[in-house]
Protein backbone atom coordinates (compact mmCIF):
# COMPACT_ATOMS: atom_id res chain seq x y z
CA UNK A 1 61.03 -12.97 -0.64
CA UNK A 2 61.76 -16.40 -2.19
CA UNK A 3 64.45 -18.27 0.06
CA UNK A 4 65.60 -21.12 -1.29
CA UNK A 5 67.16 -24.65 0.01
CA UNK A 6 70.53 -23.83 -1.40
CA UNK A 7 74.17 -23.86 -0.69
CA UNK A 8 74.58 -25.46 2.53
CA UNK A 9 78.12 -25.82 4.24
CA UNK A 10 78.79 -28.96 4.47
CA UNK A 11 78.58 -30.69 7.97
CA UNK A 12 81.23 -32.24 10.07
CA UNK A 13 81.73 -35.37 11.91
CA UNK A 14 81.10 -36.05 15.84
CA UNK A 15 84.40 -34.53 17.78
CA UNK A 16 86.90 -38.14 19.04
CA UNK A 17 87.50 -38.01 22.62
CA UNK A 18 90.66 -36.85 22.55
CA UNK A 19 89.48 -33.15 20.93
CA UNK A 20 86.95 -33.07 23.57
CA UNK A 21 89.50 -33.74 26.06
CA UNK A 22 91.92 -30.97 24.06
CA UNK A 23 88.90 -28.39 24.30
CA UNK A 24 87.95 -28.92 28.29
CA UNK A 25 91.76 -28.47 28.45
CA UNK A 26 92.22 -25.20 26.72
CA UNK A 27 89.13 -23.99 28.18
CA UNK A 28 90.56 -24.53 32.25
CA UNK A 29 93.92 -22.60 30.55
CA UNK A 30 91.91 -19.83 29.31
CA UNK A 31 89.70 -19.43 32.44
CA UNK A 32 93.24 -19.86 34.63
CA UNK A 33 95.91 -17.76 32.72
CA UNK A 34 94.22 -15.25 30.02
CA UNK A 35 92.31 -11.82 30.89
CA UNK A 36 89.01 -11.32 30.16
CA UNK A 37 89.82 -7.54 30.04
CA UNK A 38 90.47 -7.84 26.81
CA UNK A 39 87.65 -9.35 25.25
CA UNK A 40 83.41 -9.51 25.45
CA UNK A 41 83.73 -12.80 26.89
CA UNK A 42 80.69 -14.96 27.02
CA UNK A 43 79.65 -16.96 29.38
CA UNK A 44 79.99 -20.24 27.36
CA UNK A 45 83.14 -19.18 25.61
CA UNK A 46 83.36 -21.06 21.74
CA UNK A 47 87.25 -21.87 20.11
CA UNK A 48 86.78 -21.73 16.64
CA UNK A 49 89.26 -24.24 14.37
CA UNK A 50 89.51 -22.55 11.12
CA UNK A 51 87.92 -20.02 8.90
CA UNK A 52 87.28 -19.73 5.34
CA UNK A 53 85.22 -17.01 2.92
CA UNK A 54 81.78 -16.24 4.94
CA UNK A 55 82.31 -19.06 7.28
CA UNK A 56 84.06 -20.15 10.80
CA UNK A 57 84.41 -23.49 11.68
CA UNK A 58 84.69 -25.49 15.48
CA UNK A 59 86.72 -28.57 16.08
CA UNK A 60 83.61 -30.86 15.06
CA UNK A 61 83.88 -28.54 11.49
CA UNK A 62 80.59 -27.17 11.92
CA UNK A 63 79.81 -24.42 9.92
CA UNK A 64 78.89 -21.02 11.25
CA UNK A 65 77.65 -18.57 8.94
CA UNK A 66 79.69 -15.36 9.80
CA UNK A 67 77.39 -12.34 10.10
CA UNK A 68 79.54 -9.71 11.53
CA UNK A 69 83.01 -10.48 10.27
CA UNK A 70 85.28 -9.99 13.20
CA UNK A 71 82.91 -6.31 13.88
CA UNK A 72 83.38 -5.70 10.02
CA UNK A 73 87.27 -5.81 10.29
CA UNK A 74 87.11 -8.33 7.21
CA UNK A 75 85.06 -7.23 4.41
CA UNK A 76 86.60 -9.22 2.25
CA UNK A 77 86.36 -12.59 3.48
CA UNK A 78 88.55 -15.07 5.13
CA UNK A 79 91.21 -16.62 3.80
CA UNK A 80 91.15 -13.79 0.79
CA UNK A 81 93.22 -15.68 -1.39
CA UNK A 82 94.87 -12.46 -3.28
CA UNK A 83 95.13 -10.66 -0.09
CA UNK A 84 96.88 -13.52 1.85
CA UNK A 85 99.29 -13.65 -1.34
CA UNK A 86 99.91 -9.55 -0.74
CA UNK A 87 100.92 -10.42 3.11
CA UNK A 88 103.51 -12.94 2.10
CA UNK A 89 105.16 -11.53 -1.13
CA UNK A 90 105.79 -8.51 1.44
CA UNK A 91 107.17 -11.30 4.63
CA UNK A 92 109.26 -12.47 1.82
CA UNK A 93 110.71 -8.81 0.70
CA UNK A 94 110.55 -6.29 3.12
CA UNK A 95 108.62 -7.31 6.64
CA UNK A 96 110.09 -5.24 8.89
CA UNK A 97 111.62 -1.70 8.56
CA UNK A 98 111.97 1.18 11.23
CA UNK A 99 109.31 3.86 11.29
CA UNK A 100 111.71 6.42 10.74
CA UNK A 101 112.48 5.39 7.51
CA UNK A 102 110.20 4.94 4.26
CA UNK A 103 109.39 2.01 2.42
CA UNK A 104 107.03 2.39 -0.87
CA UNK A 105 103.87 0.77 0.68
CA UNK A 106 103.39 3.73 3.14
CA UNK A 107 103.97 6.15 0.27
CA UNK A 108 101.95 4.19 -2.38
CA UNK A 109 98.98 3.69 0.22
CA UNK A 110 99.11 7.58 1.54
CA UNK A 111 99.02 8.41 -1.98
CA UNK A 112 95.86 6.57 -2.87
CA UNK A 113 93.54 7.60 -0.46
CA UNK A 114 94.22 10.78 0.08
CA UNK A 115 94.23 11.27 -3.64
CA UNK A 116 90.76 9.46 -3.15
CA UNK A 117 89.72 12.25 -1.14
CA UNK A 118 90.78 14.82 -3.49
CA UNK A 119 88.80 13.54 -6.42
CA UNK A 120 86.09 12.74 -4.28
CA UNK A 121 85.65 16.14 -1.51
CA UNK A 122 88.40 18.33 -4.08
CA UNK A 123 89.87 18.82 -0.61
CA UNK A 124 93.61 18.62 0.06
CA UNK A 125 95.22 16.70 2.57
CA UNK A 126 97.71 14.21 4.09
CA UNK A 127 97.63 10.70 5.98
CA UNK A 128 98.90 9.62 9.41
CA UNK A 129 99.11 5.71 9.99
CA UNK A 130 98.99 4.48 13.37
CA UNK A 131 98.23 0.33 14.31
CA UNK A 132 94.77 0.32 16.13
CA UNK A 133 91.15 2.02 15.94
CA UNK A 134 91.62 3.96 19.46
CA UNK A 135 94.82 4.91 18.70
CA UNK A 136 94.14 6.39 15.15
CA UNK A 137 91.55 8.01 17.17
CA UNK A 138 94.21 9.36 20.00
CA UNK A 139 96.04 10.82 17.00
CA UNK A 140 93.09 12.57 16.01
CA UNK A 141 92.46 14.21 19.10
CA UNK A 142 95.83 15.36 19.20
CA UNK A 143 95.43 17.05 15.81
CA UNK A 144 92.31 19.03 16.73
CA UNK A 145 93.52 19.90 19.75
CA UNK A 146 97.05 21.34 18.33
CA UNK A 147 94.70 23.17 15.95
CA UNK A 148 91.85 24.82 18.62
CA UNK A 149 94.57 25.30 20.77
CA UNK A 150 95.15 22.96 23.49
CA UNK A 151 90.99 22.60 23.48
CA UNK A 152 90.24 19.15 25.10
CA UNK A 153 86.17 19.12 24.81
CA UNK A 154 84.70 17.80 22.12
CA UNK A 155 80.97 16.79 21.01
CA UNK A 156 80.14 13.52 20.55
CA UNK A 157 77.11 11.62 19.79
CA UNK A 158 74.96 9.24 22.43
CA UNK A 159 75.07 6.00 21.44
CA UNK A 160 78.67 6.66 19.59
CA UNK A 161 81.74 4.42 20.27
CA UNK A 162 85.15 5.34 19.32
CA UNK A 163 87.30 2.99 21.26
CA UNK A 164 88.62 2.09 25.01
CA UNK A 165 91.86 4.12 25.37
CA UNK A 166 91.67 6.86 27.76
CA UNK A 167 91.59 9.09 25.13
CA UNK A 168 88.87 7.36 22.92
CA UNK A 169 86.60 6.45 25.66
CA UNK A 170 86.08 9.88 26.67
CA UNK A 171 84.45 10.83 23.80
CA UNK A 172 82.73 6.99 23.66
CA UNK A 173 78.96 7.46 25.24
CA UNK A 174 79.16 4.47 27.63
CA UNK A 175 80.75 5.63 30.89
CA UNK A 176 81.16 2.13 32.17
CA UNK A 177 84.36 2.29 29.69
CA UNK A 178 85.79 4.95 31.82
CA UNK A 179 84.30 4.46 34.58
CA UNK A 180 86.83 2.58 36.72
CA UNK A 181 89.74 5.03 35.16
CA UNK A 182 89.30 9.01 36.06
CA UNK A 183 88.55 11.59 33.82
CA UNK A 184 90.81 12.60 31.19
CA UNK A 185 88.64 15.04 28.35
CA UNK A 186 85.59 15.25 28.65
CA UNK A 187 82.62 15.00 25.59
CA UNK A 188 79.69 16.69 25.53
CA UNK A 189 77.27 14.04 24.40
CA UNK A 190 74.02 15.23 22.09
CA UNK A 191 71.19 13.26 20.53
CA UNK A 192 71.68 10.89 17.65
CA UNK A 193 69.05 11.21 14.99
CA UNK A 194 67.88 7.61 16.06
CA UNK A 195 64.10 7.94 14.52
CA UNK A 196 62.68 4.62 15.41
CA UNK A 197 63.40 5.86 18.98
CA UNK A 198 62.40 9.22 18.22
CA UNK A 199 59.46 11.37 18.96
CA UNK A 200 56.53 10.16 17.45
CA UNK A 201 54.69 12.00 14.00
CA UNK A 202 57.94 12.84 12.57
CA UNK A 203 59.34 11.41 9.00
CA UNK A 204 63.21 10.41 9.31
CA UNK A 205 64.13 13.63 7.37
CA UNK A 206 61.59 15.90 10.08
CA UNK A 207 63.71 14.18 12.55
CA UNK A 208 66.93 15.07 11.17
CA UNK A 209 66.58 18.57 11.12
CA UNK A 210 64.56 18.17 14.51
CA UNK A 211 68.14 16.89 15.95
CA UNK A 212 69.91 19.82 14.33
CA UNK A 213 68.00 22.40 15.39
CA UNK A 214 68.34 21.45 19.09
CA UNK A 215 72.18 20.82 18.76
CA UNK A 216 71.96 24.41 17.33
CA UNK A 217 70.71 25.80 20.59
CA UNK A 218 73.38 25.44 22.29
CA UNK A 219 75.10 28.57 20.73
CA UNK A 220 72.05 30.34 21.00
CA UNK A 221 73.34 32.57 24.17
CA UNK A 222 76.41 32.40 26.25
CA UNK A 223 74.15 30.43 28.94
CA UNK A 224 73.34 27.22 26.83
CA UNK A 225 76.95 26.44 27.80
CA UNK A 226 79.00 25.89 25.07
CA UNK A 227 79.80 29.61 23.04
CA UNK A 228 81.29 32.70 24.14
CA UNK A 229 79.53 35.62 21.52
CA UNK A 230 82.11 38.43 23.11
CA UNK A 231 85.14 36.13 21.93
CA UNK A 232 83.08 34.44 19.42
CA UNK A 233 84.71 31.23 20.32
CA UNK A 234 83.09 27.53 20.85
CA UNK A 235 84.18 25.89 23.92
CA UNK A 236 84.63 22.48 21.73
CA UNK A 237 87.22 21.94 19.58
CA UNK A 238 85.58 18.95 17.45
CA UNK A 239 82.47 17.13 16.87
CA UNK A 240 83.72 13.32 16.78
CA UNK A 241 80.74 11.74 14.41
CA UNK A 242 80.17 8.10 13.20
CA UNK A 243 78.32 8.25 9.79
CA UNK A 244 76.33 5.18 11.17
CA UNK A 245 76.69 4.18 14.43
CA UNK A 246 78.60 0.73 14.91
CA UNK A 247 78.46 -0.34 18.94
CA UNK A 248 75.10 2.35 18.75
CA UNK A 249 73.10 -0.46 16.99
CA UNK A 250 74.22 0.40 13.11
CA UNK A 251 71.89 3.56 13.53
CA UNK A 252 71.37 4.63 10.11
CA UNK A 253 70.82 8.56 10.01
CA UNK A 254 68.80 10.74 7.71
CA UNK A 255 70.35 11.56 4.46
CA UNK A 256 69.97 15.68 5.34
CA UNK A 257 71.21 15.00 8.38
CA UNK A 258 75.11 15.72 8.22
CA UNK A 259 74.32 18.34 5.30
CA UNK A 260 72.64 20.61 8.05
CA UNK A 261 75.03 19.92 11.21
CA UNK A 262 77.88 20.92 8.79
CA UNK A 263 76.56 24.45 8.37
CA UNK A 264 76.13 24.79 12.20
CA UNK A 265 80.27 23.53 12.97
CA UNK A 266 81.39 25.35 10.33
CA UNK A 267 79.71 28.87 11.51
CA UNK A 268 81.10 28.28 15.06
CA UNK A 269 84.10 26.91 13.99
CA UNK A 270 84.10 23.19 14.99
CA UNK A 271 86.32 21.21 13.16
CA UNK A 272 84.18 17.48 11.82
CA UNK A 273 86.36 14.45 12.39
CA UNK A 274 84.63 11.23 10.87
CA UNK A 275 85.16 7.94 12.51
CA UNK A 276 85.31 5.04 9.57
CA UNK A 277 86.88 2.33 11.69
CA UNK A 278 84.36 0.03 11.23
CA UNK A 279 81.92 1.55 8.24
CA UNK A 280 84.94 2.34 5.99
CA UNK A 281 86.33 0.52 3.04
CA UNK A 282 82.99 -0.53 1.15
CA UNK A 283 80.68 -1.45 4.15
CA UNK A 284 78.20 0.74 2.99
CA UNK A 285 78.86 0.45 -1.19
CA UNK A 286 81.49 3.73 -0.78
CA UNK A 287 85.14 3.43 0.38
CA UNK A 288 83.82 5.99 2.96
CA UNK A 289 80.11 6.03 4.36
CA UNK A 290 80.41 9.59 4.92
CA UNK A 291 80.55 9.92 0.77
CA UNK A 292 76.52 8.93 1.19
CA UNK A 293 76.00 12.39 2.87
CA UNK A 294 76.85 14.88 1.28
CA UNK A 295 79.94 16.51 3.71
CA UNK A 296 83.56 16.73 3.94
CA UNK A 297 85.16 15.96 6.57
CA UNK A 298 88.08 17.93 8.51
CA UNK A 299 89.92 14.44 9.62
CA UNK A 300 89.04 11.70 8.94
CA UNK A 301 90.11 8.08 11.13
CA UNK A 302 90.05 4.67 9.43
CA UNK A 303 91.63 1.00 10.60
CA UNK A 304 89.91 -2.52 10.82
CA UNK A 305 89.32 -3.37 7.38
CA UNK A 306 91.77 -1.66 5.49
CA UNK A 307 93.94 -4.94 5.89
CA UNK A 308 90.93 -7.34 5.94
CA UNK A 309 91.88 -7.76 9.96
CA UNK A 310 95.12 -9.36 8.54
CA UNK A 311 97.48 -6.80 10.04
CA UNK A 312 96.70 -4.15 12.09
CA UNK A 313 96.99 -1.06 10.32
CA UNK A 314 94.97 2.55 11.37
CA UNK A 315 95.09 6.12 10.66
CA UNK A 316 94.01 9.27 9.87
CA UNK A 317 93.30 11.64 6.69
CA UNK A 318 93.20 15.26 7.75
CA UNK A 319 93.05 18.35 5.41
CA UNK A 320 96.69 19.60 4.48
CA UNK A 321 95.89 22.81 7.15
CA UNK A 322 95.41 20.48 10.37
CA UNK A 323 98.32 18.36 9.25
CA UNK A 324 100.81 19.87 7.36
CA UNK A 325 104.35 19.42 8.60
CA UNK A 326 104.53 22.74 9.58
CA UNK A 327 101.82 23.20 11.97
CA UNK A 328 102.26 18.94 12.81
CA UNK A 329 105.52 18.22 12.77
CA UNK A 330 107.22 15.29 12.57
CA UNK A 331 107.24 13.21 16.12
CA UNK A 332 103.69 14.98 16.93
CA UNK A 333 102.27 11.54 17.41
CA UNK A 334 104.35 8.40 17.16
CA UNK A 335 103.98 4.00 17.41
CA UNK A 336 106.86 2.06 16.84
CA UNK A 337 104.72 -0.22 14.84
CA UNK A 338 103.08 2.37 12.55
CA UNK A 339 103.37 1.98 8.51
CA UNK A 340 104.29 -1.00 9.21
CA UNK A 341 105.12 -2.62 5.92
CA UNK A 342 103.11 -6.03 6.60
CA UNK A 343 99.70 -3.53 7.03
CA UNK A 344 100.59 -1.42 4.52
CA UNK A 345 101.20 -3.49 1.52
CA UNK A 346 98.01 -5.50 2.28
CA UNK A 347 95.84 -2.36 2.69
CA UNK A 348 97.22 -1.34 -0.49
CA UNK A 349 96.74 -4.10 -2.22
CA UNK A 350 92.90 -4.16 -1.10
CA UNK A 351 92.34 -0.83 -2.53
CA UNK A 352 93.64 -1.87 -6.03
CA UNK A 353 91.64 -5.16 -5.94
CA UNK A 354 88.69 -3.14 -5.33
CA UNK A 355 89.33 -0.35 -7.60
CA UNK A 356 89.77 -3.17 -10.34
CA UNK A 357 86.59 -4.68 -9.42
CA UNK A 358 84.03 -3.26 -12.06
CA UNK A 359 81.23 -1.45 -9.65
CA UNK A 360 82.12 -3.09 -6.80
CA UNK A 361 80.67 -0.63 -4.47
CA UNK A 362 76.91 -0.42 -7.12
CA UNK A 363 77.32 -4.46 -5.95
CA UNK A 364 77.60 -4.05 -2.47
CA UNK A 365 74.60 -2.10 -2.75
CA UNK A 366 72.36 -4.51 -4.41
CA UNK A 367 73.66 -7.16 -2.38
CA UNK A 368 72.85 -4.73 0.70
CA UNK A 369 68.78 -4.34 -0.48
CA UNK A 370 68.40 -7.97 -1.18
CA UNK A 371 69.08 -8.81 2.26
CA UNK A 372 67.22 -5.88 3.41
CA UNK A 373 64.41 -7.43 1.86
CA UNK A 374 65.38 -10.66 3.51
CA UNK A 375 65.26 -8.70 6.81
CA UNK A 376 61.91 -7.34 5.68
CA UNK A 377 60.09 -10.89 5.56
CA UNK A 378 61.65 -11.78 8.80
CA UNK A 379 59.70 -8.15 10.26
CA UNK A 380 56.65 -9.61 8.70
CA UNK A 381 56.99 -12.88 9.58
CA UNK A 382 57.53 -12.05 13.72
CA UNK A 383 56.64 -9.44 15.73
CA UNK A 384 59.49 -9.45 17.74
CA UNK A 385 61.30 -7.76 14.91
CA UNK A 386 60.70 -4.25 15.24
CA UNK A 387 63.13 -1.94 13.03
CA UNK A 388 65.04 -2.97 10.16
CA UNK A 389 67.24 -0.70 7.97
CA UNK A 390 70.44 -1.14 5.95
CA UNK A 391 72.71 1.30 3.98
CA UNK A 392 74.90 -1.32 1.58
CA UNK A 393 75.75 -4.37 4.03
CA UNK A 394 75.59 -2.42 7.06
CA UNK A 395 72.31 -3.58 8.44
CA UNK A 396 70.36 -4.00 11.21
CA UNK A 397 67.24 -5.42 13.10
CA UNK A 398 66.18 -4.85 16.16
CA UNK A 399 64.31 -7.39 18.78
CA UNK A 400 61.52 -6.32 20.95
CA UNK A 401 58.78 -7.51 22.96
CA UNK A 402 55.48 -8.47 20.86
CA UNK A 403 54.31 -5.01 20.85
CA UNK A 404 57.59 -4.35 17.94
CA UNK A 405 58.45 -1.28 20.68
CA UNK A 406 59.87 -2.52 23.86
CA UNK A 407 63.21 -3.36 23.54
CA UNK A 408 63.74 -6.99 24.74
CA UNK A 409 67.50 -7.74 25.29
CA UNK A 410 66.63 -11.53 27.06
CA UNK A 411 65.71 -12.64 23.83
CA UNK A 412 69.09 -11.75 21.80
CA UNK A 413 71.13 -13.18 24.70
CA UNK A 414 68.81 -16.41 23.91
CA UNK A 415 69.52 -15.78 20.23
CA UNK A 416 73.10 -15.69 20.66
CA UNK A 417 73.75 -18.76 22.83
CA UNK A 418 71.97 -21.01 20.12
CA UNK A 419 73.83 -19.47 17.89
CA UNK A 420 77.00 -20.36 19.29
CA UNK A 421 75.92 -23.43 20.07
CA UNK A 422 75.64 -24.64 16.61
CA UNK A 423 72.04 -25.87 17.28
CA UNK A 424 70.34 -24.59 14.18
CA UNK A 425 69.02 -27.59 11.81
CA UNK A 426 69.02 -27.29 7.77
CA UNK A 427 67.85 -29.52 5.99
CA UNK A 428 69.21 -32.26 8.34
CA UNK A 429 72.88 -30.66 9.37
CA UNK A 430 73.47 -28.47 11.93
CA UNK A 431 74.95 -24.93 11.31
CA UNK A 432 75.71 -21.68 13.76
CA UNK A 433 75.74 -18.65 13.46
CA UNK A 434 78.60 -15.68 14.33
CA UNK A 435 76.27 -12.95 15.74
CA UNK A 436 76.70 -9.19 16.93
CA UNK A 437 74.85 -7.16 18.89
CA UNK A 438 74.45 -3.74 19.51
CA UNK A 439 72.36 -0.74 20.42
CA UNK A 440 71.55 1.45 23.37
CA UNK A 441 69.51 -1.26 24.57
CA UNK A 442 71.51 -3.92 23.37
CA UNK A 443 68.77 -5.57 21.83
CA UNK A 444 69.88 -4.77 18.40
CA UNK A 445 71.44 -7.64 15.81
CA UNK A 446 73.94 -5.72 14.00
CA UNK A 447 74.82 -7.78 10.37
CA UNK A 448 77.93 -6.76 8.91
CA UNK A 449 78.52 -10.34 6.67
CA UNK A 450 81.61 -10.35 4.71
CA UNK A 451 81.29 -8.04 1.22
CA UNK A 452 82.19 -11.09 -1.17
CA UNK A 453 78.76 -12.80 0.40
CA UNK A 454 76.69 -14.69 -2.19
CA UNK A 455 73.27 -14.79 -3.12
CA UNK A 456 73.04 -18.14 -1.90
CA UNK A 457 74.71 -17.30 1.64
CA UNK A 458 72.27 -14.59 2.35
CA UNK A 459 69.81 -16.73 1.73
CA UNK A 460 70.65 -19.45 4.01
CA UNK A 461 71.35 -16.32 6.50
CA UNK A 462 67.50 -15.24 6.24
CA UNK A 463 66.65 -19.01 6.92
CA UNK A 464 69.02 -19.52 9.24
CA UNK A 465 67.45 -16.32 11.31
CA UNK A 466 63.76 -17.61 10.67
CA UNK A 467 64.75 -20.49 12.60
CA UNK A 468 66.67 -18.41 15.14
CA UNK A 469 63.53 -16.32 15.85
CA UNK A 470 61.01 -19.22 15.78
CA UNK A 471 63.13 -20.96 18.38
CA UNK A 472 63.33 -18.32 20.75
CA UNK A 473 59.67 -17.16 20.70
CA UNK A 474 58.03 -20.31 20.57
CA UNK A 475 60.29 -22.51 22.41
């Protein structure tokens, strides 16, 4: 891959004393008066200044190229110039209303996607708006569990993530989320079809319906646990399923994968509920990365960038039998701040922007290879780089010891403090980088860069990364 010397941020000027003196003072605030429960906080903590398109700037207005976009909550950039204009025509009009009474953004934006789902899945159904990810996800649980019943097990995936409520986090794999809280539900966790950590010998597609077949076991007789053949009744009510795994490492499963589980829940009678907080709204070239699949789902739960991370806004689209108002009715599930008009005129007003946009999601997708390919060198280029893979601009590569195998988690940490620390040189100015990571071993760079990204920003990412990776491995 060719990557050329081209469109550089422009540098900044040395920091005066006094915003030295201003950051050593917030800094003692922060570490005196704020929680860290409610952030990953790092153990050199970095105040960003400003932000603008793929970029976020420090006090000194260094440029760091953004490469996971506030965990893919803005797709669309920062500073989104017709989205920002969406938020204040709406502060201007209408910013505040009661949930108990309508405004037409809630109607307009209900409309539109589950109108979306009808032309896309011919399935019929309604939407629920709530503020954050877990919560969306709370509702959700609720629904399935009004429709199976009172049921409060559910199958979830290892390495899935689906938030930090109590609620959410019992059906997230990491039990150090819950593990300072009590049990609420429970999740019966089953393999991921993660094939570069599979068994060896078998193609991604082998693997797939490997993974199937062994989830499929567990109804085989009333002792694998989970299905009563007298009552013919599953003990779980729902199988909560990311498309692509976000906190997992952006696992990226085969394309047969869902086709085959979906026969399996639908002959026990498991209902599917798709989690699209962070892979929805174009990450992956669809409004939905469950489209890619070939499924429907039973609910589905969406947030983050819906508003471009301007105004918290989640929910859920369920079919019309789940959610109807006569088997859900009204004051089932209920936040004071839900609909909100703020969220809901800027979520609408992303979905006509990118409706308008003449194959938006076709450029996603070439966008998405090119840097795939840009990952690709990088694999070639060091050893440490063991997996890369990428559906749209959902990608992923994963560091490892020098046999490309062992996963080698020191080395992003290392990776991720240069980063921050702005200490990258092109062509003579110095440039960061905004960095994820991810995966079961946490050794997994997880690139979600903003959907607007240029040529010419991707490939000052790949050079930005070659330097990354040369610094860390040969000092």
């Amino acid at each position: 891959m060719n990557i050329p010397a081209r469109h550089l941020a422009a540098g900044g000027t040395r920091p005066s004393a006094f915003d030295v003196s201003r950051e050593t003072r917030l800094l003692a605030l922060e570490q005196r008066y704020c929680s860290h429960g409610d952030t990953v906080h790092y153990s050199e903590p970095k105040i960003f200044d400003r932000c603008q398109g793929s970029y976020m700037y420090d006090a000194e207005d260094v440029p760091y190229l953004d490469l996971q976009m506030w965990y893919s909550a803005v797709n669309f950039g920062y500073g989104n110039q017709r989205l920002n204009k969406a938020l204040t025509r709406q502060l201007d009009r209408l910013p505040q209303v009661a949930s108990q009474y309508l405004h037409a953004e809630k109607i307009e934006l209900a409309a539109t996607i589950a109108q979306h789902a009808e032309k896309t899945w011919g399935a019929g159904g309604r939407v629920h708006f709530n503020v954050g990810g877990s919560q969306a996800v709370e509702d959700a649980l609720k629904l399935v569990r009004n429709a199976r019943r009172g049921k409060g097990t559910m199958f979830a995936f290892e390495g899935g993530y689906h938030g930090r409520t109590l609620g959410a986090s019992a059906i997230t794999s990491s039990y150090r989320y819950r593990r300072r809280y009590g049990h609420f539900d429970r999740a019966l966790f089953v393999p991921f079809p993660y094939h570069f950590r599979g068994p060896k010998g078998m193609d991604k597609e082998e693997y797939g319906l490997h993974c199937v077949k062994q989830f499929e076991r567990l109804f085989e007789s009333e002792y694998n646990g989970v299905w009563d053949p007298k009552a013919g009744e599953a003990e779980c009510a729902a199988f909560f399923v990311e498309p692509i795994q976000g906190t997992g490492g952006y696992v990226i499963p085969p394309h047969n994968f869902f086709i085959e589980l979906k026969k399996v829940l639908d002959r026990y009678g498991i209902l599917l509920v798709v989690d699209e907080i962070q892979m929805g709204v174009y990450r992956t070239g669809k409004l939905w990365s469950i489209e890619h699949f070939g499924v429907t789902p039973d609910v589905l739960v969406f947030g983050k960038a819906i508003t471009n991370g301007l105004n918290p806004l989640s929910g859920i689209w369920a079919r019309d039998a789940l959610i109807n108002p006569e088997v859900f009715p009204p004051g089932s599930t209920h936040s004071t701040f839900a609909s909100n008009p703020l969220g809901t005129a800027v979520a609408l007003e992303t979905l006509r922007m990118v409706e308008e946009e003449q194959d938006f999601g076709a450029a996603v997708m070439a966008k998405g290879a090119y840097f795939l390919e840009g990952l690709q060198y990088l694999q070639r280029s060091h050893k440490v780089v063991g997996d890369v893979d990428g559906l749209g601009l959902a990608l992923r590569m994963e560091i490892c010891e020098e046999d490309g195998y062992t996963p080698n988690k020191a080395l992003v940490d290392r990776m991720v403090d240069i980063a921050l620390a702005a200490d990258l040189e092109l062509d003579g100015r110095r440039h960061g980088l905004v960095l994820d990571i991810g995966g079961y071993y946490k050794n997994v760079v997880t690139l979600a860069p903003s959907l607007l990204i240029t040529k010419s920003e991707i490939d000052q990412a790949i050079r930005l990364l070659d330097l990354l990776l040369t610094r860390v491995t040969r000092g």
